[in-house]
C-alpha atoms as a PDB file:
ATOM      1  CA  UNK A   1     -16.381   3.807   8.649  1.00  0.00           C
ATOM      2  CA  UNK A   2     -13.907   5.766  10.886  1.00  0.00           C
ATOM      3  CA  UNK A   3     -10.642   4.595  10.951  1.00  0.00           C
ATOM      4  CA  UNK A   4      -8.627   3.992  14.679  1.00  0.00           C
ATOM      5  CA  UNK A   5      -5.179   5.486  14.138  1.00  0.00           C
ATOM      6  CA  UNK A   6      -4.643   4.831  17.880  1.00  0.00           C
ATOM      7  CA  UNK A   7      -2.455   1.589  16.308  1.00  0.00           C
ATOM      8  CA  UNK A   8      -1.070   2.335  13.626  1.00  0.00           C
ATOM      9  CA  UNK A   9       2.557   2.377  14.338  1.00  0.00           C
ATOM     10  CA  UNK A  10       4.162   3.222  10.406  1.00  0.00           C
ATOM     11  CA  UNK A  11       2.678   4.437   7.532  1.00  0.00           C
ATOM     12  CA  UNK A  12       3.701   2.838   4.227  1.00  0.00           C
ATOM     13  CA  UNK A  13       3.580   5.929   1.239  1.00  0.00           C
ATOM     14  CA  UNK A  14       4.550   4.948  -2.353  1.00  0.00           C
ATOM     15  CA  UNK A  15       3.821   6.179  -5.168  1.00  0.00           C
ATOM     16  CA  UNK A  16       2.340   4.671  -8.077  1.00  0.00           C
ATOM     17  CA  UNK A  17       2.836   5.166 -12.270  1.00  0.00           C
ATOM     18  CA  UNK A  18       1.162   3.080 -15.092  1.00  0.00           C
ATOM     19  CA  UNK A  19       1.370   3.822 -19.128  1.00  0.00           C
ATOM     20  CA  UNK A  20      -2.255   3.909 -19.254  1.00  0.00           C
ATOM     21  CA  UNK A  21      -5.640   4.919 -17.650  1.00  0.00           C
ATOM     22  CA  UNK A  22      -6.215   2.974 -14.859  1.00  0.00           C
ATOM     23  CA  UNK A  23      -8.385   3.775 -11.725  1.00  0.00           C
ATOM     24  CA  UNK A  24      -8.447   2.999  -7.960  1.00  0.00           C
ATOM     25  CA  UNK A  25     -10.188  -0.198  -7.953  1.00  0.00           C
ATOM     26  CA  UNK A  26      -7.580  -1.629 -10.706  1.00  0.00           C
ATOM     27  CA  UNK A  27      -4.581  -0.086  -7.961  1.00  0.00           C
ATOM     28  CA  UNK A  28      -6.265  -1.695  -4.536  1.00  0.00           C
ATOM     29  CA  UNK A  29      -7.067  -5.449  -6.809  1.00  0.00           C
ATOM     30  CA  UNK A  30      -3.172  -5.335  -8.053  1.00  0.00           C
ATOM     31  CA  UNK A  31      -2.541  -4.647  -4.474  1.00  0.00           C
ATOM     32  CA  UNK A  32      -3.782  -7.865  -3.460  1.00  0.00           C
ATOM     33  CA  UNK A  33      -3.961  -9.770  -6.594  1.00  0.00           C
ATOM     34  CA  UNK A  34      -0.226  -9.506  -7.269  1.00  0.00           C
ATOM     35  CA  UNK A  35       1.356  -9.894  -3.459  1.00  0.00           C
ATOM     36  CA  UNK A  36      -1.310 -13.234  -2.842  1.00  0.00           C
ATOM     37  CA  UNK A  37       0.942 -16.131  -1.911  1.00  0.00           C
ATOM     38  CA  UNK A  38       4.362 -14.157  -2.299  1.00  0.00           C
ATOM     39  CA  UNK A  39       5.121 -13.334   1.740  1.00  0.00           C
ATOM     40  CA  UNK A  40       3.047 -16.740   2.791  1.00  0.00           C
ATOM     41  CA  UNK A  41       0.454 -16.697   4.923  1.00  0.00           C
ATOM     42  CA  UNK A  42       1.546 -14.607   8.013  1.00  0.00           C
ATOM     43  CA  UNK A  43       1.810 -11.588   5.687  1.00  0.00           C
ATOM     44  CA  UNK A  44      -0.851 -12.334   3.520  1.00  0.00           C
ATOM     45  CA  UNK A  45      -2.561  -8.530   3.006  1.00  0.00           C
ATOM     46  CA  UNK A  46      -6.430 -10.386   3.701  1.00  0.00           C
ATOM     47  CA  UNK A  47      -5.777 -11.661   5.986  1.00  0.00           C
ATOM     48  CA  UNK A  48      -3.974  -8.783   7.719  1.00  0.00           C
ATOM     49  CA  UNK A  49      -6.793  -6.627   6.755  1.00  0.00           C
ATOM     50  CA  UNK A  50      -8.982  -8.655   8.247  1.00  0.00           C
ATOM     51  CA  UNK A  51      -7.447  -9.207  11.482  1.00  0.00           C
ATOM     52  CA  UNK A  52      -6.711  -5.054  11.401  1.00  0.00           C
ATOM     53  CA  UNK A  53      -2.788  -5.690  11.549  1.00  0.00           C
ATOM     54  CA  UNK A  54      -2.819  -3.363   8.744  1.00  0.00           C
ATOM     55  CA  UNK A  55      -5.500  -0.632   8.361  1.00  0.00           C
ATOM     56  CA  UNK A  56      -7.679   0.001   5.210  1.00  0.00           C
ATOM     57  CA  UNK A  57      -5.383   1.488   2.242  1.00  0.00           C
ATOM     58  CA  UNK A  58      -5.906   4.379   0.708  1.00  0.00           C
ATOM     59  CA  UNK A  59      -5.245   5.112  -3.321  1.00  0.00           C
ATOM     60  CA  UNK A  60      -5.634   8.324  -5.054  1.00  0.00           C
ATOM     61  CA  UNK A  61      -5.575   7.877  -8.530  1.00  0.00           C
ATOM     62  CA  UNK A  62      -5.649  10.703 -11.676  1.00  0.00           C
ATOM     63  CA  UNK A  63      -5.343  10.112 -15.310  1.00  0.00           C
ATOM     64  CA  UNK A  64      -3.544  12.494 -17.770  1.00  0.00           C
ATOM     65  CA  UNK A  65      -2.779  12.170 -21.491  1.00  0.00           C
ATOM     66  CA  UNK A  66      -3.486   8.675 -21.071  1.00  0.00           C
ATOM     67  CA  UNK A  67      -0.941   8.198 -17.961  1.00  0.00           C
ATOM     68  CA  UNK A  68      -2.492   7.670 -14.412  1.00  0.00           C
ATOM     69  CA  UNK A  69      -0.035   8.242 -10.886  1.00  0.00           C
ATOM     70  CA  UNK A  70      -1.112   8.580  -8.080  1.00  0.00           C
ATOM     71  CA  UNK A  71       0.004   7.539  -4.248  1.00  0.00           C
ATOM     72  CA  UNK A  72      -0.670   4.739  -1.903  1.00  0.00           C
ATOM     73  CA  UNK A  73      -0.969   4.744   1.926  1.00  0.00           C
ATOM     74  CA  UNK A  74      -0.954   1.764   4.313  1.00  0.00           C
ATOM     75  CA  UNK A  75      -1.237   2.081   7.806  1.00  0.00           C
ATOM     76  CA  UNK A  76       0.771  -0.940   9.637  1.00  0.00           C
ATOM     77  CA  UNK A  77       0.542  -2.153  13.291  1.00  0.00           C
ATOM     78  CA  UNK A  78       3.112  -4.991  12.137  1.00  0.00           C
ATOM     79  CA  UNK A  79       6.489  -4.464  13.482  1.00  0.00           C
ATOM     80  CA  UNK A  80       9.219  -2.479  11.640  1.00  0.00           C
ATOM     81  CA  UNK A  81      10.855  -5.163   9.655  1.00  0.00           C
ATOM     82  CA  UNK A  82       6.876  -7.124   8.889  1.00  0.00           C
ATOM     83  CA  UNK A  83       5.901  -3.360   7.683  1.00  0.00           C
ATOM     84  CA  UNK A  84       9.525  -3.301   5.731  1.00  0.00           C
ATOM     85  CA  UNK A  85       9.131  -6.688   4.087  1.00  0.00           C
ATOM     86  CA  UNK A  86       4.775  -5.309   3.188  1.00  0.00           C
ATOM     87  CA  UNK A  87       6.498  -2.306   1.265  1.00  0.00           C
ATOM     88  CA  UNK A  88       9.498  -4.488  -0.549  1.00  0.00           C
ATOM     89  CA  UNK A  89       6.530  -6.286  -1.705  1.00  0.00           C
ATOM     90  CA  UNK A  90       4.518  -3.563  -3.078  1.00  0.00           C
ATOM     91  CA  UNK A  91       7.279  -2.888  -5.584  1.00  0.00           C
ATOM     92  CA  UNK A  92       6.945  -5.964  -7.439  1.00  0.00           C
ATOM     93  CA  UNK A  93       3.758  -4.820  -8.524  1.00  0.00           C
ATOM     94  CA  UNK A  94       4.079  -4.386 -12.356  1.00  0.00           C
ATOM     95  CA  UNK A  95       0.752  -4.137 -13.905  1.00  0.00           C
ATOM     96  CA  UNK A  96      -2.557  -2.318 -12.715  1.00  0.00           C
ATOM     97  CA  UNK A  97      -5.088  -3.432 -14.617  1.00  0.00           C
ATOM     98  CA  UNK A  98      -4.247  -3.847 -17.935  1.00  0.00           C
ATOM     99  CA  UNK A  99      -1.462  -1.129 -17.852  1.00  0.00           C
ATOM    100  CA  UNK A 100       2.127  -1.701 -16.886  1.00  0.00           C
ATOM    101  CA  UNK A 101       3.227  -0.139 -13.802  1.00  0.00           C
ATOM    102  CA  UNK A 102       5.920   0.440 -11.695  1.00  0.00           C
ATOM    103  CA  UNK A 103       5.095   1.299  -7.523  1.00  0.00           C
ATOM    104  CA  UNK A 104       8.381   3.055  -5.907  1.00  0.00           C
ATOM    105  CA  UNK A 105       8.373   3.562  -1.687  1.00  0.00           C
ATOM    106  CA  UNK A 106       9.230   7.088  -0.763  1.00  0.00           C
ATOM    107  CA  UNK A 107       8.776   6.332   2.737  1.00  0.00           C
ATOM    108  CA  UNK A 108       7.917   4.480   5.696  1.00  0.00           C
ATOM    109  CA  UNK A 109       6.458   6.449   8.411  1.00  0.00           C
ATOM    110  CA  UNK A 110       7.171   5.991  12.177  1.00  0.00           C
ATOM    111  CA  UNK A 111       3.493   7.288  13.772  1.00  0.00           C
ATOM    112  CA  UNK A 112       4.392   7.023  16.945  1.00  0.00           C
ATOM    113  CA  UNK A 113       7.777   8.997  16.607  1.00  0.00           C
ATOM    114  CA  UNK A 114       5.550  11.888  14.776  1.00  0.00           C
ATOM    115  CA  UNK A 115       3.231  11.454  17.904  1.00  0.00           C
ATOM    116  CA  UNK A 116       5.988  11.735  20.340  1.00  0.00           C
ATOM    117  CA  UNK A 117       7.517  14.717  18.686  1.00  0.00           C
ATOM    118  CA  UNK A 118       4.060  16.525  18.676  1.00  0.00           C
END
């Protein structure tokens, strides 16, 4: 499935750290799993998925002497302060499957300034 950038208006990146092996499935179901019901139902992820307010995420995921980090991208077509709120979310997150974790923001991209500047 190709993805439409043509909306995407930031890009959420974080980065992600657990104290054991966990793998991308275990990072997109915390994802969901542990931001369900916290924003309410405007900014449930679903359902913002599903309406393609926010685009498909994308996890990469390595393990290493039993440690796994990796980085998270979310494209958003929410406004600045919905995407804002999304992100604040994101590091609640404190377990990945059955590891602790801890999910830091580095950024939140502005695709259309990038766009502009090209």
């Amino acid at each position: 499935m190709k993805e439409d950038i043509g909306t995407t208006k930031y890009l959420i990146h974080a980065k992600i750290e657990t104290n054991g092996v966990a793998e991308r499935p275990d990072a997109v179901g915390a994802i969901f799993g542990q931001t369900e019901g916290l924003l309410g139902d405007e900014l449930d992820l679903r359902e913002l998925l599903k309406t393609g307010r926010i685009g498909r995420l994308k996890v990469n995921i390595s393990s290493n002497q039993g440690k796994s980090s990796g980085t998270v991208m979310i494209p958003s077509s929410l406004n600045r302060v919905e995407t804002s709120i999304i992100a604040a979310a994101l590091e609640t997150i404190n377990r990945v499957g059955p590891c602790e974790a801890t999910i830091k923001i580095e950024r939140i991209e502005d695709v259309r300034d990038a766009k502009r500047r090209f």
